[in-house]
C-alpha atoms as a PDB file:
ATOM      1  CA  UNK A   1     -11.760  44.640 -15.389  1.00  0.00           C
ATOM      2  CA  UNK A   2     -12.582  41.083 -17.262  1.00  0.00           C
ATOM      3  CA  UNK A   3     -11.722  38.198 -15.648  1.00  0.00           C
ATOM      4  CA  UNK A   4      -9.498  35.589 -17.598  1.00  0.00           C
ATOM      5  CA  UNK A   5     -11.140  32.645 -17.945  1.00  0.00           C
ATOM      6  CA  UNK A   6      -9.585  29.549 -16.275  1.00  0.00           C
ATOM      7  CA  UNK A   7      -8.087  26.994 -18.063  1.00  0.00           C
ATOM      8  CA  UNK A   8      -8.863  23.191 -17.286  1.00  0.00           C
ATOM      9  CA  UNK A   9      -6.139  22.094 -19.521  1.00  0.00           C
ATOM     10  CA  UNK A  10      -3.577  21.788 -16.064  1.00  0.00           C
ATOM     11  CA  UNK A  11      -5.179  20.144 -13.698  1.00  0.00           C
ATOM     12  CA  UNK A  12      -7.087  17.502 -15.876  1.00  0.00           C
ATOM     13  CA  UNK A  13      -2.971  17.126 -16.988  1.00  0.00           C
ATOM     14  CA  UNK A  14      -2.089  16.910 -13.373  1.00  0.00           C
ATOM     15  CA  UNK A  15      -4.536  14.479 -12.410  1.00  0.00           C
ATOM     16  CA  UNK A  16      -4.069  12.321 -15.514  1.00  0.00           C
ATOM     17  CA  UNK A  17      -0.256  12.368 -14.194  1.00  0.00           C
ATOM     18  CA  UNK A  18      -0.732  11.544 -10.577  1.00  0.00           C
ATOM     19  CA  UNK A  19      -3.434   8.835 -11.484  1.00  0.00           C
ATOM     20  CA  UNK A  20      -1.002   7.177 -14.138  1.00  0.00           C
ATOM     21  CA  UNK A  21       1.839   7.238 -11.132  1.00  0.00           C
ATOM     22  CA  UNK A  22      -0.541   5.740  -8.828  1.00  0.00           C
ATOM     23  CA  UNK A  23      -1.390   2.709 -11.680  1.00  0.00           C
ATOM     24  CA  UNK A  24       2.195   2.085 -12.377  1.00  0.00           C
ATOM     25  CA  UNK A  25       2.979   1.915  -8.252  1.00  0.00           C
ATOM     26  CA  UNK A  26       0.039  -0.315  -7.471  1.00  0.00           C
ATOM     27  CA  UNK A  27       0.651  -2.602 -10.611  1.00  0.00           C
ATOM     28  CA  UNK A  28       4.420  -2.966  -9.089  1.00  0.00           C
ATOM     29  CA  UNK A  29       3.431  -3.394  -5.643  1.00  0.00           C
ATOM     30  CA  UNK A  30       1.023  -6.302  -6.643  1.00  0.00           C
ATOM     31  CA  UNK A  31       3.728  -7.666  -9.383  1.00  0.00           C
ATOM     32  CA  UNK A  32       6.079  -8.074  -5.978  1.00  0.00           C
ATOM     33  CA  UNK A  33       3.733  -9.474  -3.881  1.00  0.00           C
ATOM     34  CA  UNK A  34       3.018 -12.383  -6.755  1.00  0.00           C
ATOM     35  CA  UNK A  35       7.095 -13.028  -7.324  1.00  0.00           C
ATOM     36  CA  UNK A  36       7.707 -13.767  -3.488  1.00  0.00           C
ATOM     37  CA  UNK A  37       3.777 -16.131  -2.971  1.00  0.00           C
ATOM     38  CA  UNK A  38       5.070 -17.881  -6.136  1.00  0.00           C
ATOM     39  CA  UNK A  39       9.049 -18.685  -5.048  1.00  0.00           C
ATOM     40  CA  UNK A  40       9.516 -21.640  -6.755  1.00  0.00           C
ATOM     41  CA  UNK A  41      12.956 -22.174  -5.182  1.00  0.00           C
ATOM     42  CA  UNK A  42      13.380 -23.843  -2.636  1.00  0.00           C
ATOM     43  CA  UNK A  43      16.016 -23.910   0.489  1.00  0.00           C
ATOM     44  CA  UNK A  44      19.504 -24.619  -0.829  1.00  0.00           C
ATOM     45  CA  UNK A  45      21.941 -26.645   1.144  1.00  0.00           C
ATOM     46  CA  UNK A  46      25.691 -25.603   1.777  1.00  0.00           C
ATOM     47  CA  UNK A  47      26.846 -27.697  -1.115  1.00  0.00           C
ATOM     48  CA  UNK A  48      24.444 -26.403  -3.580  1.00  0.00           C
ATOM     49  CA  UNK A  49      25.797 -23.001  -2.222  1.00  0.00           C
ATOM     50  CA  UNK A  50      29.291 -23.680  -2.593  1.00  0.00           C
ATOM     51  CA  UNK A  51      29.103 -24.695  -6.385  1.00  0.00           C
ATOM     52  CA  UNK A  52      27.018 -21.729  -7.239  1.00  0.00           C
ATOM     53  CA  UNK A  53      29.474 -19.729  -5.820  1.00  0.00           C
ATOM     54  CA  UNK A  54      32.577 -21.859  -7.658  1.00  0.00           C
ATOM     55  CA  UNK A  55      30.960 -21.310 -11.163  1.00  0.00           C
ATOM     56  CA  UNK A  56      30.092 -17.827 -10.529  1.00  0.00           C
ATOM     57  CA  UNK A  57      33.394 -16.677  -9.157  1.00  0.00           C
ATOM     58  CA  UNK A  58      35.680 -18.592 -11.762  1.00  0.00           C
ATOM     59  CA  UNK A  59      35.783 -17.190 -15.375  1.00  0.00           C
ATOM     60  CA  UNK A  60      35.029 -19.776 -18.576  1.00  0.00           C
ATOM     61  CA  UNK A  61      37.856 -20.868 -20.096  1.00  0.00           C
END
C-alpha cells in the first residue's frame, strides 16, 4: 500500500501564523513600555482635577 505523501503546505501555514502572532504581541508589548517611559504628563493637583472633571461632566451648550 503507497504511502501519501505529506504535505508541507500546513505547518509552514501554522508557523507563518504563530510567528506573525508572536510579532504583533512583542511589537505591542514594546509600544507599551515606550507610552508609560515617555509620560509627558505630569502630577495634576486637585484643582486641575476638579475642572477636568467640570468640563467633562457638563454638556456644551
Amino acid at each position: 500500500m503507497a504511502q501519501k505523501p505529506k504535505s508541507v503546505l500546513l505547518p509552514v501555514m501554522a508557523a507563518a501564523v504563530f510567528a506573525g502572532l508572536g510579532r504583533m504581541v512583542i511589537q505591542k508589548i514594546k509600544a507599551d513600555r515606550a507610552a508609560r517611559a515617555t509620560n509627558v504628563a505630569g502630577p495634576i493637583d486637585a484643582k486641575t482635577r476638579a475642572w477636568i472633571s467640570e468640563v467633562v461632566r457638563t454638556p456644551r451648550q
